[in-house]
Protein backbone atom coordinates (compact mmCIF):
# COMPACT_ATOMS: atom_id res chain seq x y z
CA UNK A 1 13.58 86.70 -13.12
CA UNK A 2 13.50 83.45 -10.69
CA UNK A 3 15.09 83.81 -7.19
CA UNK A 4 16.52 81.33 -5.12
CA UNK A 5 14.55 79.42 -2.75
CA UNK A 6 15.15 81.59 0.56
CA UNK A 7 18.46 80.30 2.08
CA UNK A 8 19.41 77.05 -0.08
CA UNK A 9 22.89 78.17 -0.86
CA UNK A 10 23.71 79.35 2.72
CA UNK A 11 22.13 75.89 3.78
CA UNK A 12 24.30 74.18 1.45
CA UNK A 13 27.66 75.83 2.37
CA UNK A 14 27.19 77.62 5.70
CA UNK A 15 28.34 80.99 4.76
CA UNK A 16 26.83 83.81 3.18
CA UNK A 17 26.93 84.58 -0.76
CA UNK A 18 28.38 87.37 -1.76
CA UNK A 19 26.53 89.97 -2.71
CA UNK A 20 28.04 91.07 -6.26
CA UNK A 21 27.73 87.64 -7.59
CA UNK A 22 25.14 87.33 -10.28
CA UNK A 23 23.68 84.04 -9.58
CA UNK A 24 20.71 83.85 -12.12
CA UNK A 25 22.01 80.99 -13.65
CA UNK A 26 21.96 78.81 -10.28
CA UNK A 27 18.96 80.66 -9.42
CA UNK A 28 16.88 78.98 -12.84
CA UNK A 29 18.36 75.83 -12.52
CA UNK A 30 17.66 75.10 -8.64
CA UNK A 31 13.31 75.74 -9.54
CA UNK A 32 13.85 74.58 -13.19
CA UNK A 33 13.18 77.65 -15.02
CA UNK A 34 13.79 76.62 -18.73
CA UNK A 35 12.51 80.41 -20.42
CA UNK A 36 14.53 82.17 -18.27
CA UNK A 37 17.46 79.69 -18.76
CA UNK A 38 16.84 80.38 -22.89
CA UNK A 39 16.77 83.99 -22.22
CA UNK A 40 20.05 84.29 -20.13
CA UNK A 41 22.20 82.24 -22.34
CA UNK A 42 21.49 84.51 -25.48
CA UNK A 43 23.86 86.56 -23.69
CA UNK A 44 27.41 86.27 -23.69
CA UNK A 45 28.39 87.29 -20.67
CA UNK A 46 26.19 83.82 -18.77
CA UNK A 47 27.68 81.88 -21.74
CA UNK A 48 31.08 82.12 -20.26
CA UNK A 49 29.65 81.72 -16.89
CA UNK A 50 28.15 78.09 -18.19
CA UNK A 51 31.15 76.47 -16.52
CA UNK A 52 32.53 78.67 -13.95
CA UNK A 53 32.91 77.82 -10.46
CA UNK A 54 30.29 80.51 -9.00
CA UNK A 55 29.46 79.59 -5.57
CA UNK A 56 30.78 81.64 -2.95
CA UNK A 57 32.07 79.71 0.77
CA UNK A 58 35.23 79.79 2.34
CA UNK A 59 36.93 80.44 -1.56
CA UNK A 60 35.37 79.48 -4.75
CA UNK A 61 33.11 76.16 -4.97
CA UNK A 62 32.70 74.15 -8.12
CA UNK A 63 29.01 73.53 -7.99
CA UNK A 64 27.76 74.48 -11.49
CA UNK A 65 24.22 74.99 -12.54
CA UNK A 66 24.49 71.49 -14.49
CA UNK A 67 25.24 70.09 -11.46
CA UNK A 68 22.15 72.02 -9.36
CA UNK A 69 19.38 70.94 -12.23
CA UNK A 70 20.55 67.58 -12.19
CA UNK A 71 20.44 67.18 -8.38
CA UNK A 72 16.88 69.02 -8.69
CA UNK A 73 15.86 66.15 -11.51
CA UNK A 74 14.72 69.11 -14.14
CA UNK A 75 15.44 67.18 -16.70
CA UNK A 76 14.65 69.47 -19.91
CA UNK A 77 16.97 72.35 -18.12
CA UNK A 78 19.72 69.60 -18.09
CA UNK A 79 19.56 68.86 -21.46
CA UNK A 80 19.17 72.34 -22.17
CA UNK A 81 22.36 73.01 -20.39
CA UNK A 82 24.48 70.62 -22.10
CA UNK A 83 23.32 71.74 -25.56
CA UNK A 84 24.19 75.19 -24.40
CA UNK A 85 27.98 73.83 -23.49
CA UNK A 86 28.05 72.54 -19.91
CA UNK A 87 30.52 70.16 -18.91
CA UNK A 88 28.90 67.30 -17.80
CA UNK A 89 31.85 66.01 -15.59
CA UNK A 90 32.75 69.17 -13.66
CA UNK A 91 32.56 68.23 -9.96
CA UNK A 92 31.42 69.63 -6.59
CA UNK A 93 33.28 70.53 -3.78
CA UNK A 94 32.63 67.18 -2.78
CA UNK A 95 33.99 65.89 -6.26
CA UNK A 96 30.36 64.61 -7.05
CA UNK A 97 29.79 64.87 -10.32
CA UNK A 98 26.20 66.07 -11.87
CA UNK A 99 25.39 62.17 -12.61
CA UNK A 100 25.65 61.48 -9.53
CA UNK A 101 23.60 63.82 -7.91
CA UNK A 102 21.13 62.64 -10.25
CA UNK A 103 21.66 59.17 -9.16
CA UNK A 104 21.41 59.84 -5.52
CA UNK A 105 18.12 61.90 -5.74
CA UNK A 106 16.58 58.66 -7.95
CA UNK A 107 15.84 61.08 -11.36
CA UNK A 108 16.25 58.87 -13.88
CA UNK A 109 15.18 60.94 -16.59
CA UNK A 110 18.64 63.20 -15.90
CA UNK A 111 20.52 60.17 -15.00
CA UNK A 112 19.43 59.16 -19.05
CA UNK A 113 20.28 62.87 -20.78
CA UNK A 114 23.66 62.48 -18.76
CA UNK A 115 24.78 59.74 -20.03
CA UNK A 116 23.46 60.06 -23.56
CA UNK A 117 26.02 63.37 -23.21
CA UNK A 118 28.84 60.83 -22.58
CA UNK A 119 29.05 61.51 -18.65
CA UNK A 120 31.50 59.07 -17.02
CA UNK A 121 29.07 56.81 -15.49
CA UNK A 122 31.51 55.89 -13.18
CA UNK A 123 31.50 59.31 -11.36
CA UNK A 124 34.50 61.14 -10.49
CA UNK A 125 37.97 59.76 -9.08
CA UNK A 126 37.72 62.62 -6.60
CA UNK A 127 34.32 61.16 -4.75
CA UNK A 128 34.65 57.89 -2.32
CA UNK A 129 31.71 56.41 -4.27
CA UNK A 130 30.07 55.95 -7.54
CA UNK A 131 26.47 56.14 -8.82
CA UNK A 132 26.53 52.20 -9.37
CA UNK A 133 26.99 51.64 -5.87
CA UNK A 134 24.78 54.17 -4.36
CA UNK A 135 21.87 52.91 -6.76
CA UNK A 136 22.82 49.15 -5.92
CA UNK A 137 22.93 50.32 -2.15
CA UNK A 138 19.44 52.10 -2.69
CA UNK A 139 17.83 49.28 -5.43
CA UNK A 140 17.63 51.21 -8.02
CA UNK A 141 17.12 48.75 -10.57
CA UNK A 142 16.32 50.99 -13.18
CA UNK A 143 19.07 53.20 -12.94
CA UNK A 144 21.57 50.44 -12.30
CA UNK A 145 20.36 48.82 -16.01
CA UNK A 146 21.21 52.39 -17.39
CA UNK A 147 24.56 52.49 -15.92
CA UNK A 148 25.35 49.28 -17.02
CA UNK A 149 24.47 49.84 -20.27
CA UNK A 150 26.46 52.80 -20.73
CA UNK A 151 29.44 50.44 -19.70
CA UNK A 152 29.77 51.61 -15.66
CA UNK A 153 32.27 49.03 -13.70
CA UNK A 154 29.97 46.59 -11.95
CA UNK A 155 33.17 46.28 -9.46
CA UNK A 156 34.97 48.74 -8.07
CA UNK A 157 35.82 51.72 -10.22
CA UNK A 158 39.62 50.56 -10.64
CA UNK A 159 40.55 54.15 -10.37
CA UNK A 160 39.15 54.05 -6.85
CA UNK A 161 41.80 51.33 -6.48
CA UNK A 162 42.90 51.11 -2.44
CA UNK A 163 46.55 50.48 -4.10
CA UNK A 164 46.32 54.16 -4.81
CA UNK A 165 44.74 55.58 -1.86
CA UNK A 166 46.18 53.40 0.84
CA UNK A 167 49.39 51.90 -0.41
CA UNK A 168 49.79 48.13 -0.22
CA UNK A 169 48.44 47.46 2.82
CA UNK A 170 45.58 44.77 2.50
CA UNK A 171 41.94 46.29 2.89
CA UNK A 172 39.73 43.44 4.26
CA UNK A 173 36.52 44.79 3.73
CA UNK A 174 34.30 44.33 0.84
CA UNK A 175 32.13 47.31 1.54
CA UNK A 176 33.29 48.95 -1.26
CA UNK A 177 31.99 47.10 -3.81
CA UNK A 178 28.57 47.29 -5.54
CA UNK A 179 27.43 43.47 -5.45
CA UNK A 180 28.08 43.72 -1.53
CA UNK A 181 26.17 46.23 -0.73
CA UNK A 182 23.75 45.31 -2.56
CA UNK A 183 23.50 42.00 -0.47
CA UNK A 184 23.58 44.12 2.78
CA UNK A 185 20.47 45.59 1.73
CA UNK A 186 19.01 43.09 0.34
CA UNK A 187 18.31 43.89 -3.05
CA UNK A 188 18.61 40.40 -5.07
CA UNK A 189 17.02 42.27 -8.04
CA UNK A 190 20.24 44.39 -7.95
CA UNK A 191 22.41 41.36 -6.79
CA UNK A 192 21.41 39.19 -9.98
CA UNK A 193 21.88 42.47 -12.52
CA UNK A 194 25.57 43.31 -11.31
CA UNK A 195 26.37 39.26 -11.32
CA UNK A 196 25.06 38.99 -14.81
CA UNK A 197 26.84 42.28 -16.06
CA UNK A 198 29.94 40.14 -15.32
CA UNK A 199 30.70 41.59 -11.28
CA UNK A 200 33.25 39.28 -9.79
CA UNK A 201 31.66 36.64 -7.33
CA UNK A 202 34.87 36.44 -5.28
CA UNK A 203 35.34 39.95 -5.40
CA UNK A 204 37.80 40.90 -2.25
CA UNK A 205 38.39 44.45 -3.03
CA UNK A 206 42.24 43.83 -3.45
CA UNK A 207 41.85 40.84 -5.72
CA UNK A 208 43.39 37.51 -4.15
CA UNK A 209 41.04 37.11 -1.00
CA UNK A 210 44.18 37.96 1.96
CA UNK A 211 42.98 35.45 5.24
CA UNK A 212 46.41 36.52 6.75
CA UNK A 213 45.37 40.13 6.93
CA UNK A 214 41.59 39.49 8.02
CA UNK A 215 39.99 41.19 10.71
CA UNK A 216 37.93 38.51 12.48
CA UNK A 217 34.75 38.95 12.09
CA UNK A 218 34.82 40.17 8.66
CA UNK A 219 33.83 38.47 5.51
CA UNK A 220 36.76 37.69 3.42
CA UNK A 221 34.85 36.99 0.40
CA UNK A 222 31.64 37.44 -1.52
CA UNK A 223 30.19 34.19 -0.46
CA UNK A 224 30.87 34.36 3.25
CA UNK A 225 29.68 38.12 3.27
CA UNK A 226 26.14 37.06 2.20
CA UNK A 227 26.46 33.96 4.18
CA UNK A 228 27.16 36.11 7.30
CA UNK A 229 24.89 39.05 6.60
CA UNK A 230 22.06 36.40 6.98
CA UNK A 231 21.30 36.48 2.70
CA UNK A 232 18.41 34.93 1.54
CA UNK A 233 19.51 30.98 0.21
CA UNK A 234 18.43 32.43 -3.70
CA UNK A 235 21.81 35.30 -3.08
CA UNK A 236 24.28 31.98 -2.13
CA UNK A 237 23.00 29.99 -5.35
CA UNK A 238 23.36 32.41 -7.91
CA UNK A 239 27.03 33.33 -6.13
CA UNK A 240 27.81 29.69 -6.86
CA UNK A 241 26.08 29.59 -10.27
CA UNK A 242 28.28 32.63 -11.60
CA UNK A 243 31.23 30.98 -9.99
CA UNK A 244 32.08 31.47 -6.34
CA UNK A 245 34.34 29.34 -4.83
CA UNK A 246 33.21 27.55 -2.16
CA UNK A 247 36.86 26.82 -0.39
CA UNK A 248 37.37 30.92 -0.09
CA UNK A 249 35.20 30.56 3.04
CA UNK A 250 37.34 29.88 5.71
CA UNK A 251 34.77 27.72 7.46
CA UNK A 252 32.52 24.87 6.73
CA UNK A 253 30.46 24.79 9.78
CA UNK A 254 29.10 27.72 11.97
CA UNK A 255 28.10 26.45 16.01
CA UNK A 256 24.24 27.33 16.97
CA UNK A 257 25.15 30.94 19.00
CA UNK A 258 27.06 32.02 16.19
CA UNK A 259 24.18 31.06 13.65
CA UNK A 260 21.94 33.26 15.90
CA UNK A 261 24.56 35.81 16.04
CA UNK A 262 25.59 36.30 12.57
CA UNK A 263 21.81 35.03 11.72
CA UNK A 264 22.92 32.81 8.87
CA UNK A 265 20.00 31.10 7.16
CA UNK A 266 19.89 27.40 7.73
CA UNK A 267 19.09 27.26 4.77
CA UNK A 268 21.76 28.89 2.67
CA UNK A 269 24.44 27.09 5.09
CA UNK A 270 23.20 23.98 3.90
CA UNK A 271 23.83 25.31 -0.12
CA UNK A 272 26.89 26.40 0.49
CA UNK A 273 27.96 23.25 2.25
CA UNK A 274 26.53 20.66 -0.54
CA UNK A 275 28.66 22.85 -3.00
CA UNK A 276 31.38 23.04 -0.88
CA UNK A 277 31.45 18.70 -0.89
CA UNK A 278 30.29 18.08 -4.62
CA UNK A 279 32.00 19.39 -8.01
CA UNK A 280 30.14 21.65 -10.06
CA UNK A 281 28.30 20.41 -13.03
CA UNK A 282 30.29 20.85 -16.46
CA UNK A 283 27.50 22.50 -18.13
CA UNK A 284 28.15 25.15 -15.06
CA UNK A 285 31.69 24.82 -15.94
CA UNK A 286 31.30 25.63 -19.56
CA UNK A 287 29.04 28.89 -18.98
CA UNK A 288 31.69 30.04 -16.02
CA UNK A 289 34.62 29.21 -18.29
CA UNK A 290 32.86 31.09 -21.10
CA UNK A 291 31.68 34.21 -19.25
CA UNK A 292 35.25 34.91 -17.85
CA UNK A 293 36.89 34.84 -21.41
CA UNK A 294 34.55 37.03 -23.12
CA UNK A 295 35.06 39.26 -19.60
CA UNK A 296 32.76 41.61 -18.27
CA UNK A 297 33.70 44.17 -20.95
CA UNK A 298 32.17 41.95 -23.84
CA UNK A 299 29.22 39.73 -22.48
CA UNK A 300 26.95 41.65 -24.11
CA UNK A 301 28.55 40.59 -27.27
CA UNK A 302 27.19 37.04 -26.82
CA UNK A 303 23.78 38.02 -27.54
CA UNK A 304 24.83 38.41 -31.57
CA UNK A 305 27.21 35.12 -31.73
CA UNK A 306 25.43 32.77 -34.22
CA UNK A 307 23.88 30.86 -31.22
CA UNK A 308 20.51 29.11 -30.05
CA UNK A 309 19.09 31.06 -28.26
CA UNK A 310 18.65 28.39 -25.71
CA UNK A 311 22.14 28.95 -25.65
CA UNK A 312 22.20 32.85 -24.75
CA UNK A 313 20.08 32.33 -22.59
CA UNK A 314 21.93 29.61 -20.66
CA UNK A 315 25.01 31.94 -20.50
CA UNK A 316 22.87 35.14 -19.31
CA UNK A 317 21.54 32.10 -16.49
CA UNK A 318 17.96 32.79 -17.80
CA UNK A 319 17.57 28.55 -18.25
């Protein structure tokens, strides 16, 4: 029988397990022991254990074996798992759910089984984040293209909504949302997935973009966030190209120290500011027009409408 890397459980939860606890299941999972995992669940008694909250700390912690494999990216003892019964949406104490441990330790091959399994790829509504933010945060281009395709919000998760959490007061910070922190890092690869998966390009958390409510300093849309946090020109053209609007920034012009200060690219300043004094182009117009009916829900659809495909690949901005 597999044992327990000395001390991970105590690490995990500061307290010591206690001693009648059988925890062979966690034990397999946490090194990736698929025989003995086989050889346990032929008996009834793990069976029913499968799901059960077994960790021991300060009262009972759900932190499954699912949930241990997947963080551990042993991919054929997930699977393995969830044939056997596991839920794959049971959360941690943390309310992270076994996708997104996988997420956050980068193992795609879990991250794949999971949501084949029909995992909410948009996490848990008990957990601050979601696994399409921390792999936009991280650029994790690879697992953001899985979680898109299994349907994960490219915005916020509206369950996360601050209505919920924080009544009506305004939140005027974008740092919730996926396509922003995925400009604070850097990631255009990431950027340019979430904007053609249909994210919002004037996302302001809240909808309506509130100036009355700003904290100055802070960005009070997409387009001045990556204008501010000193983006790369390439991240203010595709904003525009997907349909930011230029008049949300409360500014046109920016003096030298605060160029230096915010470290704005001359650059990008200059893109924004040509946009902000021309229209856009009605081809532009068409493809933004287009994109927001069909909504982010159904772009995909648009690759099987009887089109050109000069067409499709106008709207996916692959011209």
């Amino acid at each position: 029988m597999c044992k327990l890397p000395t001390g991970w459980l105590q690490e995990q939860f500061g307290r010591p397990l206690e001693q009648c606890e059988d925890m062979s299941l966690h034990n397999a999972a946490y090194v990736g022991d698929l025989d003995t995992l086989r050889t346990l669940l032929q008996e009834d008694h793990f069976k029913q254990q499968i799901n059960e909250k077994l960790i021991w700390s300060c009262g009972w912690l759900p932190c499954t074996p699912l949930r241990i494999a997947a963080m551990m990216g042993h991919s054929e003892c997930v699977e393995y798992l969830i044939s056997q019964g596991a839920a794959v949406d049971l959360v941690d104490v943390k309310g992270q759910t076994a996708l997104y441990m996988a997420v956050v330790n980068g193992h795609l091959d879990c991250v794949k089984i999971l949501l084949k399994a029909d995992a909410d790829p948009n996490g848990s509504i008990h957990h601050r984040s979601t696994p399409i933010y921390h792999a936009a945060q991280v650029g994790r281009v690879d697992i953001l293209l899985e979680l898109i395709r299994f349907n994960a919000d490219v915005d916020i998760d509206q369950r996360l909504d601050q209505r919920s959490m924080f009544g009506m007061h305004t939140l005027t910070t974008l740092a919730a949302c996926p396509l922003f922190i995925s400009a604070a890092y850097h990631h255009f690869p990431c950027f340019r997935m979430l904007l053609n998966a249909g994210a919002n390009p004037n996302y302001n958390y809240n909808g309506p973009v509130g100036r009355e409510a700003l904290v100055r300093g802070r960005a009070c849309c997409m387009l001045d966030a990556v204008l501010k946090l000193g983006c790369e020109p390439v991240f203010v053209s595709l904003l525009l190209d997907h349909g930011a609007e230029p008049y949300l920034v409360p500014w046109d012009e920016l003096d030298p120290d605060t160029m230096v200060r915010l470290k704005v690219d001359a650059e990008a300043l200059r893109i924004y500011q040509e946009a902000k004094r021309n229209p856009r182009r009605l081809m532009n117009l068409c493809r933004i027009t287009i994109r927001e009916i069909m909504g982010k829900k159904r772009l995909s659809c648009i690759s099987s409408l009887p089109l050109p495909e000069t067409i499709i690949k106008f709207m996916f901005h692959k011209d």
